[in-house]
PDB file of N, CA and C in Angstrom:
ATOM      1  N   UNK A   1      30.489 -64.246  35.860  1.00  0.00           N
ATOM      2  CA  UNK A   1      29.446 -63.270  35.587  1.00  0.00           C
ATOM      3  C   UNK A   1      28.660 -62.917  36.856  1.00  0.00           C
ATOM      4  N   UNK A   2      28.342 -63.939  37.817  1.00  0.00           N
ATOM      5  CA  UNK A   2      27.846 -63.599  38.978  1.00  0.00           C
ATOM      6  C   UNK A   2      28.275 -62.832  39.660  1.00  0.00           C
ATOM      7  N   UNK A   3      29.447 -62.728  40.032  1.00  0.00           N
ATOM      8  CA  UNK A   3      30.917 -62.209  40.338  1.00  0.00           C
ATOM      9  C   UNK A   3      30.272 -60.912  40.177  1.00  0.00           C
ATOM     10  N   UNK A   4      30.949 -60.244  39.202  1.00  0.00           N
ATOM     11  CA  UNK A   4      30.732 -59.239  38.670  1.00  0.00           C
ATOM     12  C   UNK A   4      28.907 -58.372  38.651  1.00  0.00           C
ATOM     13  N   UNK A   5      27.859 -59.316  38.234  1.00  0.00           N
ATOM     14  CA  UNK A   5      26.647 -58.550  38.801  1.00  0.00           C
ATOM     15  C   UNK A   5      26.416 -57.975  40.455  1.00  0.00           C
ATOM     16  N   UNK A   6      27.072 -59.080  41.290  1.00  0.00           N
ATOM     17  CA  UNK A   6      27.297 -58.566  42.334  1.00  0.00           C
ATOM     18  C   UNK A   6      28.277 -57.419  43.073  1.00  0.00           C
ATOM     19  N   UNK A   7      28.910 -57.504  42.353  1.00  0.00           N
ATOM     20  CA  UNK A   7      29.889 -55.931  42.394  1.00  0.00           C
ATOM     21  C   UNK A   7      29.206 -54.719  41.788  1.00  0.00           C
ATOM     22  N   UNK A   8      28.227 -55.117  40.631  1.00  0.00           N
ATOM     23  CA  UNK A   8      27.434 -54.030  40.308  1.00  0.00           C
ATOM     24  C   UNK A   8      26.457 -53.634  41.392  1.00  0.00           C
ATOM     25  N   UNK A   9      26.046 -54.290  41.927  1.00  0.00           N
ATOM     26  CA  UNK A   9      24.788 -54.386  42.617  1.00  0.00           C
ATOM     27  C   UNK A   9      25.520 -53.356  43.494  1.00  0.00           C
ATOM     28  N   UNK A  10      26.160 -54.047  44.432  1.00  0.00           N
ATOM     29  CA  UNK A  10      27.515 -53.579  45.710  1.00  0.00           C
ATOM     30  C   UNK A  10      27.642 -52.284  45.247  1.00  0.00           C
ATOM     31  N   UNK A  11      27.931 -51.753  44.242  1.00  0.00           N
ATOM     32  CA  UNK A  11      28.645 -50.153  43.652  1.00  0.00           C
ATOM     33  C   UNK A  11      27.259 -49.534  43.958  1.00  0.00           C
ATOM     34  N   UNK A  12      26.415 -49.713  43.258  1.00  0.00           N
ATOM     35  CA  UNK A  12      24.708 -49.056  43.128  1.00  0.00           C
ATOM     36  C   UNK A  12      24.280 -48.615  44.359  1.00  0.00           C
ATOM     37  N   UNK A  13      24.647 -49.861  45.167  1.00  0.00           N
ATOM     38  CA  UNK A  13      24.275 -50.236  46.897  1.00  0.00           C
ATOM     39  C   UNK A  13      24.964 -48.879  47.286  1.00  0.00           C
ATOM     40  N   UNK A  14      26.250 -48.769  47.240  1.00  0.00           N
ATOM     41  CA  UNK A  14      27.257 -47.379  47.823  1.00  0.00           C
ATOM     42  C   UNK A  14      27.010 -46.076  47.245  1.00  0.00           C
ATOM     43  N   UNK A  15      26.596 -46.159  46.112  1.00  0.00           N
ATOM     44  CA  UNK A  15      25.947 -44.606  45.427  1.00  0.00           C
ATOM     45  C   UNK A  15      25.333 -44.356  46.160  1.00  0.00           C
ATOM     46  N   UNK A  16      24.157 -45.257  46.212  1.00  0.00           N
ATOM     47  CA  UNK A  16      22.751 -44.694  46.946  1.00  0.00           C
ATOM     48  C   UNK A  16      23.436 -44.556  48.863  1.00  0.00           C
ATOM     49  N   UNK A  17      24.380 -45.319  49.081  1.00  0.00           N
ATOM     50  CA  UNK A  17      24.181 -44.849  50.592  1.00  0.00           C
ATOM     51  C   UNK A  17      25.257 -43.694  50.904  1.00  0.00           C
ATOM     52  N   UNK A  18      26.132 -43.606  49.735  1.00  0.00           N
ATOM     53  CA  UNK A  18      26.762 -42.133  50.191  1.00  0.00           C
ATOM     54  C   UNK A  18      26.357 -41.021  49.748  1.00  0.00           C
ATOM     55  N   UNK A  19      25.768 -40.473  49.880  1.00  0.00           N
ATOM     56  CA  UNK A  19      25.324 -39.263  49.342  1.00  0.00           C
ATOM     57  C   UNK A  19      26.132 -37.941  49.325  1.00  0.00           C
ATOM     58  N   UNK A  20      27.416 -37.933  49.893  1.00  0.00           N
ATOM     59  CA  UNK A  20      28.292 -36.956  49.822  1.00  0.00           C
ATOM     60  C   UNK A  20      29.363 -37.104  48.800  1.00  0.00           C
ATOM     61  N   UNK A  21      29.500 -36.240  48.349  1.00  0.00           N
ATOM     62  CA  UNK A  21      30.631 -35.809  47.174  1.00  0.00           C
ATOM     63  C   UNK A  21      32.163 -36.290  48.078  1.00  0.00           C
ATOM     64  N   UNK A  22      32.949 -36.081  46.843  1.00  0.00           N
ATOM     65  CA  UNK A  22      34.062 -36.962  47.440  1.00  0.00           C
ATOM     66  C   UNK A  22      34.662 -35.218  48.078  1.00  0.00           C
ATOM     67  N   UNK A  23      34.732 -34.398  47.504  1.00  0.00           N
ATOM     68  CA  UNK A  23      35.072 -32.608  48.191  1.00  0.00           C
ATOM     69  C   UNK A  23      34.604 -32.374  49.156  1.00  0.00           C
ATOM     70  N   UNK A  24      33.048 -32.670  49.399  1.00  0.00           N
ATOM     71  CA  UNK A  24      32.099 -32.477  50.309  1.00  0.00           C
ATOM     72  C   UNK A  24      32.364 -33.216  51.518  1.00  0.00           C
ATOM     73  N   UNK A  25      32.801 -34.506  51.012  1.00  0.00           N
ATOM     74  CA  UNK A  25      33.169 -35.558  52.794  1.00  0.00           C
ATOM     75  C   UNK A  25      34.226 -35.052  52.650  1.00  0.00           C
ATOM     76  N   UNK A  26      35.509 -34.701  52.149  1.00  0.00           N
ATOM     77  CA  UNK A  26      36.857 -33.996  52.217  1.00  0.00           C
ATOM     78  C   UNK A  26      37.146 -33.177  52.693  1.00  0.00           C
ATOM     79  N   UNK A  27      35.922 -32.237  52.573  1.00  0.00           N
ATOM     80  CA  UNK A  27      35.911 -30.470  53.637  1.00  0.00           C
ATOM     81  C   UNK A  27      35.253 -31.012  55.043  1.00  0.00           C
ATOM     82  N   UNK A  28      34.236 -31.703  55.181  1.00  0.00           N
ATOM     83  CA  UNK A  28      33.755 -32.510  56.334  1.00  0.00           C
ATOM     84  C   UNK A  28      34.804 -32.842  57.321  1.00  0.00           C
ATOM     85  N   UNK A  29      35.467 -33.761  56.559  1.00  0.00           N
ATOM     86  CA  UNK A  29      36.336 -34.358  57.703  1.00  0.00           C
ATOM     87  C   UNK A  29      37.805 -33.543  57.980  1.00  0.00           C
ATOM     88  N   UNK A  30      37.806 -32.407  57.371  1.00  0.00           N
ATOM     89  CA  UNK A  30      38.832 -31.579  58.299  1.00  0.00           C
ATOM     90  C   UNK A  30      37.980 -30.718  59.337  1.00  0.00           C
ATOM     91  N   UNK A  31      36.791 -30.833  59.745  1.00  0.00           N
ATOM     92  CA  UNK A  31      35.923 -30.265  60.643  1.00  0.00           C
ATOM     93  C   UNK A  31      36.424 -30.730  62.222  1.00  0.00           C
ATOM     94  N   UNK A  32      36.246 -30.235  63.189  1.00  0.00           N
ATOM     95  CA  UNK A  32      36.561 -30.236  64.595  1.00  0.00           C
ATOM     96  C   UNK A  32      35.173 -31.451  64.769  1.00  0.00           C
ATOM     97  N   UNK A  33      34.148 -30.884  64.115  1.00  0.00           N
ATOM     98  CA  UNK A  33      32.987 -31.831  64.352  1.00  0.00           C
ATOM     99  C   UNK A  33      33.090 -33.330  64.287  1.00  0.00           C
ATOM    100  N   UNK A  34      33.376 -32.987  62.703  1.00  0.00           N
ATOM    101  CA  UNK A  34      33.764 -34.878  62.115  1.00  0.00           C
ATOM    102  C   UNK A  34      35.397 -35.694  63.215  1.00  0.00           C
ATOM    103  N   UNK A  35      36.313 -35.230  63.546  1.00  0.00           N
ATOM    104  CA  UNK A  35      36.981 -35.062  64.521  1.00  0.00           C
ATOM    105  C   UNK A  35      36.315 -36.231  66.080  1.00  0.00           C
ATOM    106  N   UNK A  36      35.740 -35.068  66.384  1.00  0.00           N
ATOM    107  CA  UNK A  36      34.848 -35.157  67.500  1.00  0.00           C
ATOM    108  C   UNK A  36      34.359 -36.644  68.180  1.00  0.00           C
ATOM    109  N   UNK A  37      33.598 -37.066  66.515  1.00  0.00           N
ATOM    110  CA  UNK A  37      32.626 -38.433  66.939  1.00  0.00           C
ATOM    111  C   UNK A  37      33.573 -39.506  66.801  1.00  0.00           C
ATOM    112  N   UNK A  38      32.514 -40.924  66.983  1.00  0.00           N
ATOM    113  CA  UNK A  38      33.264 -42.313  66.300  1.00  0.00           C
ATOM    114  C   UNK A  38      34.401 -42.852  67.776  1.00  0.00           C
ATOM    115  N   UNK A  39      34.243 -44.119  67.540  1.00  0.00           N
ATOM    116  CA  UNK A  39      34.663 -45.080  67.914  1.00  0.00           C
ATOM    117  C   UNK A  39      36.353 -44.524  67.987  1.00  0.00           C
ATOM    118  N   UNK A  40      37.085 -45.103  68.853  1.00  0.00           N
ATOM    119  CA  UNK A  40      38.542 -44.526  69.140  1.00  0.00           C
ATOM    120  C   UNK A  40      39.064 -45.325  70.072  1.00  0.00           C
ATOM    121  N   UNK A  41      40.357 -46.332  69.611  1.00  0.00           N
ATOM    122  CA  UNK A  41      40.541 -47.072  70.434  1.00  0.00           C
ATOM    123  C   UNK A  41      40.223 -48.263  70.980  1.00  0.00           C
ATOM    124  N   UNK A  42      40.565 -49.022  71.893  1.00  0.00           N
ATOM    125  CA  UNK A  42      39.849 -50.458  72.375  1.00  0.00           C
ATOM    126  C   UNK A  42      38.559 -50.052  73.303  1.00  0.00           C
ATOM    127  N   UNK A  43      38.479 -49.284  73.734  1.00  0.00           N
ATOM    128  CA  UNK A  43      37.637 -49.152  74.694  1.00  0.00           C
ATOM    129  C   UNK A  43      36.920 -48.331  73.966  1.00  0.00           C
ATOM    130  N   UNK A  44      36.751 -47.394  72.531  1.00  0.00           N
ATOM    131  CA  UNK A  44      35.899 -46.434  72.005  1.00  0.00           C
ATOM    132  C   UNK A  44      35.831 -44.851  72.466  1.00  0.00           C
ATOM    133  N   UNK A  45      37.213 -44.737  73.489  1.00  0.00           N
ATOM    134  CA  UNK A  45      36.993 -43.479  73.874  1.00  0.00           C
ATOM    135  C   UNK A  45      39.114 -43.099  73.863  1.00  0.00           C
ATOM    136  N   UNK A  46      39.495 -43.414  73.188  1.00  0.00           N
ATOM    137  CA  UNK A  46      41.444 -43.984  73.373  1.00  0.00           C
ATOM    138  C   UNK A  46      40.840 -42.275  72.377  1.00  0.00           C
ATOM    139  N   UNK A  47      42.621 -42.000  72.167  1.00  0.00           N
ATOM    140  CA  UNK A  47      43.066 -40.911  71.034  1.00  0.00           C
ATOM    141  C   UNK A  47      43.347 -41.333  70.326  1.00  0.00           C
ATOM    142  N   UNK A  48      43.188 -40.388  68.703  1.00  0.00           N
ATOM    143  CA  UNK A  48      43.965 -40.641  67.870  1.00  0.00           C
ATOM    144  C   UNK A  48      42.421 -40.339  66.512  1.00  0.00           C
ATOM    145  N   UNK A  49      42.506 -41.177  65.330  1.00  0.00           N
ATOM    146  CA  UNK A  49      41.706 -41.131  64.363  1.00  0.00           C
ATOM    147  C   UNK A  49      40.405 -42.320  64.557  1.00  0.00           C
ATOM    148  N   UNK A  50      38.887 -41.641  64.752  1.00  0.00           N
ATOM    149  CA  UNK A  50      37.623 -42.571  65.231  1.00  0.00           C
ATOM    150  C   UNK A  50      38.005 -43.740  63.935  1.00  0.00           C
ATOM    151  N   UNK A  51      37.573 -45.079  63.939  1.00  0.00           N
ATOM    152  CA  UNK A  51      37.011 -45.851  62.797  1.00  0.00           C
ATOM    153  C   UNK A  51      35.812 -45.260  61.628  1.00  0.00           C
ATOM    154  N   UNK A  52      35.340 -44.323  61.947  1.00  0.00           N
ATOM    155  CA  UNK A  52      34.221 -43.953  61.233  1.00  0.00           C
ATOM    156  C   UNK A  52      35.122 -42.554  59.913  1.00  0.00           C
ATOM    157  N   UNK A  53      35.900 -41.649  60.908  1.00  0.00           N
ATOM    158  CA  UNK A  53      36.734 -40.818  59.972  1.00  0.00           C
ATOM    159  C   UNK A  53      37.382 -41.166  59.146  1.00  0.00           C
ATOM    160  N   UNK A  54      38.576 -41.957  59.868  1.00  0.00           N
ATOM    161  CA  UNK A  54      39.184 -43.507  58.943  1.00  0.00           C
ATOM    162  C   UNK A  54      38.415 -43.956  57.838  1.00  0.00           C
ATOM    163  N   UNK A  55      37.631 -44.512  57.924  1.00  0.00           N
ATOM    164  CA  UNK A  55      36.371 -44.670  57.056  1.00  0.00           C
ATOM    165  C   UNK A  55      35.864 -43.532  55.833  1.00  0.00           C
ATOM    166  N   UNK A  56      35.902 -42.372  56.053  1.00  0.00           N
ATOM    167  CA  UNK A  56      35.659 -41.234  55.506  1.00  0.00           C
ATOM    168  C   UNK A  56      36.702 -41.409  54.366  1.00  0.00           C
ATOM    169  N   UNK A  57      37.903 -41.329  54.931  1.00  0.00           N
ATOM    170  CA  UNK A  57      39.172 -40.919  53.871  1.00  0.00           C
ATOM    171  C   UNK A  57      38.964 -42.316  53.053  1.00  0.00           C
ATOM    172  N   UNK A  58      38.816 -43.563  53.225  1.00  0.00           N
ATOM    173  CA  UNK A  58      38.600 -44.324  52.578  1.00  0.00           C
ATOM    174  C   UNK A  58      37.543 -44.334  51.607  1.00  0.00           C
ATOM    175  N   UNK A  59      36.391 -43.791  51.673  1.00  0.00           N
ATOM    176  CA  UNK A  59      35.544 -43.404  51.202  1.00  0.00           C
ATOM    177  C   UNK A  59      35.924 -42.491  50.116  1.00  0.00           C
ATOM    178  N   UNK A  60      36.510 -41.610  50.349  1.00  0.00           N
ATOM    179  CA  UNK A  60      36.770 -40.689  49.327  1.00  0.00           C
ATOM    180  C   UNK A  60      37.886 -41.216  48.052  1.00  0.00           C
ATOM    181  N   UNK A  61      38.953 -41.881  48.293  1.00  0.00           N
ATOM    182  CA  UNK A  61      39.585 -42.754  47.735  1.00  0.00           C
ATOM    183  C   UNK A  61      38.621 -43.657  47.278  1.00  0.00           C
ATOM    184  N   UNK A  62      37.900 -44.066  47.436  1.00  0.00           N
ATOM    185  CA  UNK A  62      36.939 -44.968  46.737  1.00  0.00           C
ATOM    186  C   UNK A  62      35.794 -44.138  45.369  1.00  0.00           C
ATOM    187  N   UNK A  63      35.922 -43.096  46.279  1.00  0.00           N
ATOM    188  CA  UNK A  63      34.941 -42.393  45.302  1.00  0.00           C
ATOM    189  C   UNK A  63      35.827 -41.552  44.074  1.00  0.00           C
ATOM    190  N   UNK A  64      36.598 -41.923  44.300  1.00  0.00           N
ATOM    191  CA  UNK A  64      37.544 -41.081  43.021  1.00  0.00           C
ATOM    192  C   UNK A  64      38.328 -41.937  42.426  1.00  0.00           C
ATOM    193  N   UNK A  65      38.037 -43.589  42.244  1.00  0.00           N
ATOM    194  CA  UNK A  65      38.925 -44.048  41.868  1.00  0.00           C
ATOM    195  C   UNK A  65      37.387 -44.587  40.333  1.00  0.00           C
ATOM    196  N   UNK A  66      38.616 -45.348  39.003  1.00  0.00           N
ATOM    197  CA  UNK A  66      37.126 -45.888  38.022  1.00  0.00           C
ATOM    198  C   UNK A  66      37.253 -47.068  39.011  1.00  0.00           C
ATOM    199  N   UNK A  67      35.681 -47.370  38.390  1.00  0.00           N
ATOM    200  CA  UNK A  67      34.785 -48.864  38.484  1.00  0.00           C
ATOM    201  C   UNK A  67      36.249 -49.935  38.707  1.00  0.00           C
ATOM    202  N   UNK A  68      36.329 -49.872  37.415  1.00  0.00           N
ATOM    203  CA  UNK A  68      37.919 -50.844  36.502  1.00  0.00           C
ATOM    204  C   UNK A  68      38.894 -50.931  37.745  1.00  0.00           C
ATOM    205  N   UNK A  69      38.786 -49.788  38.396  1.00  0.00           N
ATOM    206  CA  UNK A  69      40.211 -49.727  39.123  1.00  0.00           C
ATOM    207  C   UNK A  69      40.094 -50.882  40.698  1.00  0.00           C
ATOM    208  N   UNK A  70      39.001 -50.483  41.007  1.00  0.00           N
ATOM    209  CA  UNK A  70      38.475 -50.651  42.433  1.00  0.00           C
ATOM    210  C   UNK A  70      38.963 -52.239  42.755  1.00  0.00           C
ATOM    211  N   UNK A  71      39.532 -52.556  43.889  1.00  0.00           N
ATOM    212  CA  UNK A  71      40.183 -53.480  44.198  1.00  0.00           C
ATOM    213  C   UNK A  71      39.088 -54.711  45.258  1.00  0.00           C
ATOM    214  N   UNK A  72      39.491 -55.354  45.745  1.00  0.00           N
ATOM    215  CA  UNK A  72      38.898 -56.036  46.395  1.00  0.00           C
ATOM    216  C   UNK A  72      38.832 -55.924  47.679  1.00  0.00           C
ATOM    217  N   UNK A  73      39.873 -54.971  48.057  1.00  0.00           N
ATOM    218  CA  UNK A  73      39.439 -54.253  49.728  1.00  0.00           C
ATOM    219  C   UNK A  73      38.236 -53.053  49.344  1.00  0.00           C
ATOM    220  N   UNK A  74      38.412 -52.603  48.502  1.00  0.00           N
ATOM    221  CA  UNK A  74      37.649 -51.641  48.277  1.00  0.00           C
ATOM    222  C   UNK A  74      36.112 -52.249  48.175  1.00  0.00           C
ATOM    223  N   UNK A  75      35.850 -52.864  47.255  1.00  0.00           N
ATOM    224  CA  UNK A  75      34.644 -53.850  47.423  1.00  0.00           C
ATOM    225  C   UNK A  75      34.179 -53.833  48.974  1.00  0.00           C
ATOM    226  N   UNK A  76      34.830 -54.731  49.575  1.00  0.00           N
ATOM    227  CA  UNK A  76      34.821 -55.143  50.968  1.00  0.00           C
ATOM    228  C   UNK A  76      34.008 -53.667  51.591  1.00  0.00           C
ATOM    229  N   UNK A  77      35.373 -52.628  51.811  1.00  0.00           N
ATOM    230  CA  UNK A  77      34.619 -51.365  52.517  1.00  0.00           C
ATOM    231  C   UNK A  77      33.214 -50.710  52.091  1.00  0.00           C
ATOM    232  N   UNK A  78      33.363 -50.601  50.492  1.00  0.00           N
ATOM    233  CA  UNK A  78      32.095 -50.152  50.331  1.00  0.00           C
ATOM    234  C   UNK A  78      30.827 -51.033  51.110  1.00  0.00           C
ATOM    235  N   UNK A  79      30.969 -52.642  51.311  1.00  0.00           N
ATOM    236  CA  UNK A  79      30.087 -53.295  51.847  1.00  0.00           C
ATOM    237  C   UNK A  79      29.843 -52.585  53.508  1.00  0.00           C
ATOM    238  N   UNK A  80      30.625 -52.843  54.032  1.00  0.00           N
ATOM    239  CA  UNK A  80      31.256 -52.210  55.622  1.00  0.00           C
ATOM    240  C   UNK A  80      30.080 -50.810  55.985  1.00  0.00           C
ATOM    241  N   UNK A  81      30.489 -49.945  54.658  1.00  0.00           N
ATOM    242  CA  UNK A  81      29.637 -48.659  54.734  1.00  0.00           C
ATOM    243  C   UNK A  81      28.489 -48.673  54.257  1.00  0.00           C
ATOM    244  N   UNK A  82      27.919 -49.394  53.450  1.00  0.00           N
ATOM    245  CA  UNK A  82      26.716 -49.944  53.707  1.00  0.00           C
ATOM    246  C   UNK A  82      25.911 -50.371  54.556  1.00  0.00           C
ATOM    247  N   UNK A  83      26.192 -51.625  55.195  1.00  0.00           N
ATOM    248  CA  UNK A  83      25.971 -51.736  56.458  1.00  0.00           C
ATOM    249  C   UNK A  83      25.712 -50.756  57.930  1.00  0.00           C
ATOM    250  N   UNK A  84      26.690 -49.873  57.744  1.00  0.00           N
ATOM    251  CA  UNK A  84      27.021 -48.879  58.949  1.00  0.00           C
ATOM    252  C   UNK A  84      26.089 -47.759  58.314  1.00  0.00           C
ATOM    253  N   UNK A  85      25.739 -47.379  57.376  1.00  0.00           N
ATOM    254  CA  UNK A  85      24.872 -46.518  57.109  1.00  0.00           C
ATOM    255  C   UNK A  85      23.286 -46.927  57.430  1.00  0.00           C
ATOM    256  N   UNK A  86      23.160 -47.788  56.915  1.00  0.00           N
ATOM    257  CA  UNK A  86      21.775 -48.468  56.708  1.00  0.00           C
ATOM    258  C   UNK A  86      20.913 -48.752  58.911  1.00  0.00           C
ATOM    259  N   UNK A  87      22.065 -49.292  59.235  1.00  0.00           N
ATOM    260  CA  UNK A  87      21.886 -49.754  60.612  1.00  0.00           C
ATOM    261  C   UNK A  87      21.546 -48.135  61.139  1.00  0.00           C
ATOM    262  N   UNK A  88      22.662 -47.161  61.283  1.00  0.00           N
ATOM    263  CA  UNK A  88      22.532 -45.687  61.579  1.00  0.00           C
ATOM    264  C   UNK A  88      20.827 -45.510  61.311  1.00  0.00           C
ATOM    265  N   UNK A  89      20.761 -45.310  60.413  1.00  0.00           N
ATOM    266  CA  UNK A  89      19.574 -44.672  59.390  1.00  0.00           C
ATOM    267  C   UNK A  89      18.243 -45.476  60.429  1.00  0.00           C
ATOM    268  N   UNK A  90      18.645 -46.516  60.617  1.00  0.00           N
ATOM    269  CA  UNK A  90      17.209 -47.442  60.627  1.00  0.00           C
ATOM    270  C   UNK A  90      17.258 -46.576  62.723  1.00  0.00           C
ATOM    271  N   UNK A  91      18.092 -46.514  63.281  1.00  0.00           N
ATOM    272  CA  UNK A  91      18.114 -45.616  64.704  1.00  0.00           C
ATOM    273  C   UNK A  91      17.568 -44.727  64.670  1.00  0.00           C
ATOM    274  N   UNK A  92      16.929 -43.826  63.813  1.00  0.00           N
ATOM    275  CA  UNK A  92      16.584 -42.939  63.429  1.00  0.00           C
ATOM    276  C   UNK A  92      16.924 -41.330  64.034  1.00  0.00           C
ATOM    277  N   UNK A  93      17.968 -41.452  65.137  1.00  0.00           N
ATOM    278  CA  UNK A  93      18.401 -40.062  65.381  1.00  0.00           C
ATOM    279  C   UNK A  93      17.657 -39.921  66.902  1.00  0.00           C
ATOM    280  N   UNK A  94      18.504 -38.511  67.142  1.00  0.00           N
ATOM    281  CA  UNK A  94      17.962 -37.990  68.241  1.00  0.00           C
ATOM    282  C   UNK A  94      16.405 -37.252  67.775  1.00  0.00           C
ATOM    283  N   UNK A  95      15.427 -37.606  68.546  1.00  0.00           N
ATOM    284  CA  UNK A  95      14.250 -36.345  68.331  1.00  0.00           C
ATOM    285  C   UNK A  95      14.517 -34.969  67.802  1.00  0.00           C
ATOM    286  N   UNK A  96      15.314 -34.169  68.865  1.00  0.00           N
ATOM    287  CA  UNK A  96      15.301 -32.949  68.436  1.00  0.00           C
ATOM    288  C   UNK A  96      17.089 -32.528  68.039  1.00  0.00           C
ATOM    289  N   UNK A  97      16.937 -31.568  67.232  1.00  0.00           N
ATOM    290  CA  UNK A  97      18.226 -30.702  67.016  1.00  0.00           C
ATOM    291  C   UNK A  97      18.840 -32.058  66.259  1.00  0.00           C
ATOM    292  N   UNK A  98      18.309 -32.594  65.255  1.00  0.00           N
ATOM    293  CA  UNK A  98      18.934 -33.638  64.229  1.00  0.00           C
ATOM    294  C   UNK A  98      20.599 -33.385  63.323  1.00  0.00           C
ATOM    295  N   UNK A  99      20.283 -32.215  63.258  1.00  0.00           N
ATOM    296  CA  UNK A  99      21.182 -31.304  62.032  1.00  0.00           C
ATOM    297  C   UNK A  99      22.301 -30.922  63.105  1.00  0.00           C
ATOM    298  N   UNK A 100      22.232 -31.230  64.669  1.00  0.00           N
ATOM    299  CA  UNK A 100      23.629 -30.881  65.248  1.00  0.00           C
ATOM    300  C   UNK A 100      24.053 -31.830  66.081  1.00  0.00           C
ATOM    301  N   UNK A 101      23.527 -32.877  65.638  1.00  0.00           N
ATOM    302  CA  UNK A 101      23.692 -33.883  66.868  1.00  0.00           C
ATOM    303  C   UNK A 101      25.017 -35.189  65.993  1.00  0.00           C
ATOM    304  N   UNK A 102      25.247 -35.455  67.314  1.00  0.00           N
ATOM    305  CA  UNK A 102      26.642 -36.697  66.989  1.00  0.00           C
ATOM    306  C   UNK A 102      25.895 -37.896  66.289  1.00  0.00           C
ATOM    307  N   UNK A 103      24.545 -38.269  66.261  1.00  0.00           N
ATOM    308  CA  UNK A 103      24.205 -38.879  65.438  1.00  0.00           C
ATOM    309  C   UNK A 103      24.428 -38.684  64.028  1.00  0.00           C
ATOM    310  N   UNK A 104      24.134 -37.366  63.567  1.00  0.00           N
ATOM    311  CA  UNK A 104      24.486 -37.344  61.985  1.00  0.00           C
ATOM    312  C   UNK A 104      25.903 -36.998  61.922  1.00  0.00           C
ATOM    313  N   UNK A 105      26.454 -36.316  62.696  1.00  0.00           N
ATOM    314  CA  UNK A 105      27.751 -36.254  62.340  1.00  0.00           C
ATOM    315  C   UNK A 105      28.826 -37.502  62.212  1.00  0.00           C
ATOM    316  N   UNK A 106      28.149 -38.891  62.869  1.00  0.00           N
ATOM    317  CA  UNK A 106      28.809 -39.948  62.649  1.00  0.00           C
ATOM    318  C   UNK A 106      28.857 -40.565  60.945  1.00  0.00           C
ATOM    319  N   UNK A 107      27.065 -40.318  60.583  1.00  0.00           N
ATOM    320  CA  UNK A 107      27.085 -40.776  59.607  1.00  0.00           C
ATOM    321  C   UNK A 107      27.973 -40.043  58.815  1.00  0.00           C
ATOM    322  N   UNK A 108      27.816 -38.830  58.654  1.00  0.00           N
ATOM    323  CA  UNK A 108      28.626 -38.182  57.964  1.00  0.00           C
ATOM    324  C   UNK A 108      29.962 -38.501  57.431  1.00  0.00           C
ATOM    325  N   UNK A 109      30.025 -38.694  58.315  1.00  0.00           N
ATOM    326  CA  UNK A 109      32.160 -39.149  58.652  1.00  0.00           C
ATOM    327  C   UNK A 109      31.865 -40.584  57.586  1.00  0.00           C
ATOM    328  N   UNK A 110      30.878 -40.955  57.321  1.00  0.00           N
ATOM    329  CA  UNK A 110      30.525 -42.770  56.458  1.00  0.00           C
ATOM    330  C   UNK A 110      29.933 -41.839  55.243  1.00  0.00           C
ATOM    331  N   UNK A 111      30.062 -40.548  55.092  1.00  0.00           N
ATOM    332  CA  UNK A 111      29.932 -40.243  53.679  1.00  0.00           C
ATOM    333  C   UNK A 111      28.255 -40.188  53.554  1.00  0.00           C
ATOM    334  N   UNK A 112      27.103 -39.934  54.547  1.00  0.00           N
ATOM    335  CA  UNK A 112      26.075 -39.742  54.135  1.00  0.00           C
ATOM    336  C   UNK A 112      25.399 -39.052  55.201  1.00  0.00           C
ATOM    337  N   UNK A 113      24.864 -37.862  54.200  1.00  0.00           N
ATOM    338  CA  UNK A 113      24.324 -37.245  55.351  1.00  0.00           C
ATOM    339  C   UNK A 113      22.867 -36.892  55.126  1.00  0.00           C
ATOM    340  N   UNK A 114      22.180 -37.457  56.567  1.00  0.00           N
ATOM    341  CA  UNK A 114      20.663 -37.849  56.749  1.00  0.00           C
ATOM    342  C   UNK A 114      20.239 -36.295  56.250  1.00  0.00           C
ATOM    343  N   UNK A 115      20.841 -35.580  56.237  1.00  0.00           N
ATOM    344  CA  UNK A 115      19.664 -33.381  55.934  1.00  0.00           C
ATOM    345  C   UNK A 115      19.582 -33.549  54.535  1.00  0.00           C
ATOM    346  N   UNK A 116      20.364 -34.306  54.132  1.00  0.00           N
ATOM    347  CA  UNK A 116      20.227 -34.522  52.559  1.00  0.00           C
ATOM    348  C   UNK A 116      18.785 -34.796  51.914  1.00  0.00           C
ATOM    349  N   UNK A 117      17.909 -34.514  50.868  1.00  0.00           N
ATOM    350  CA  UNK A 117      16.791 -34.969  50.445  1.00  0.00           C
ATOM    351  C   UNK A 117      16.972 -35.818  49.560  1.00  0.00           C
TER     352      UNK A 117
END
């Protein structure tokens, strides 16, 4: 039973920190923008797909799957993006030009985006 309240908790935890629709991060991350940011590689600057986009598509697979279904990696990531949201959030951004900066576009790519109310 503990088990399980804590997976509730964990799910609640990921509602509240993604705030993007599973369409909405889906049209996102075919963006040049979402693209753009995130970690890549050993060194964070290699080619190929950031950890944070990666992250995205996982996200969305998560968000379209039931409760019932959700596996125990899945658990795991939703924790992951929790974390990575919450830490983001608490940086609080660049001062100016918020709405175009690689700060939110990272979060984004983690399925939450700070312009949101």
């Amino acid at each position: 039973m503990a088990e399980q309240d804590a997976r509730e908790t964990l799910h609640a935890d990921f509602d509240r920190a993604v705030n993007m629709s599973p369409a909405t991060l889906e049209k996102w991350l075919d963006t040049p923008e979402s693209k753009e940011v995130g970690w890549k590689g050993e060194d964070g600057h290699g080619s190929g797909e950031s950890v944070g986009h990666h992250s995205g598509t996982l996200i969305v697979a998560i968000k379209r799957k039931k409760k019932a279904d959700l596996t125990d990696d899945d658990y795991a990531h939703m924790k992951k993006v929790i974390g990575y949201v919450h830490r983001h959030l608490a940086q609080g951004g660049p001062a100016e030009d918020k709405e175009h900066s690689r700060w939110r576009y990272s979060l984004m790519n983690w399925g939450h985006d700070p312009a949101k109310a």
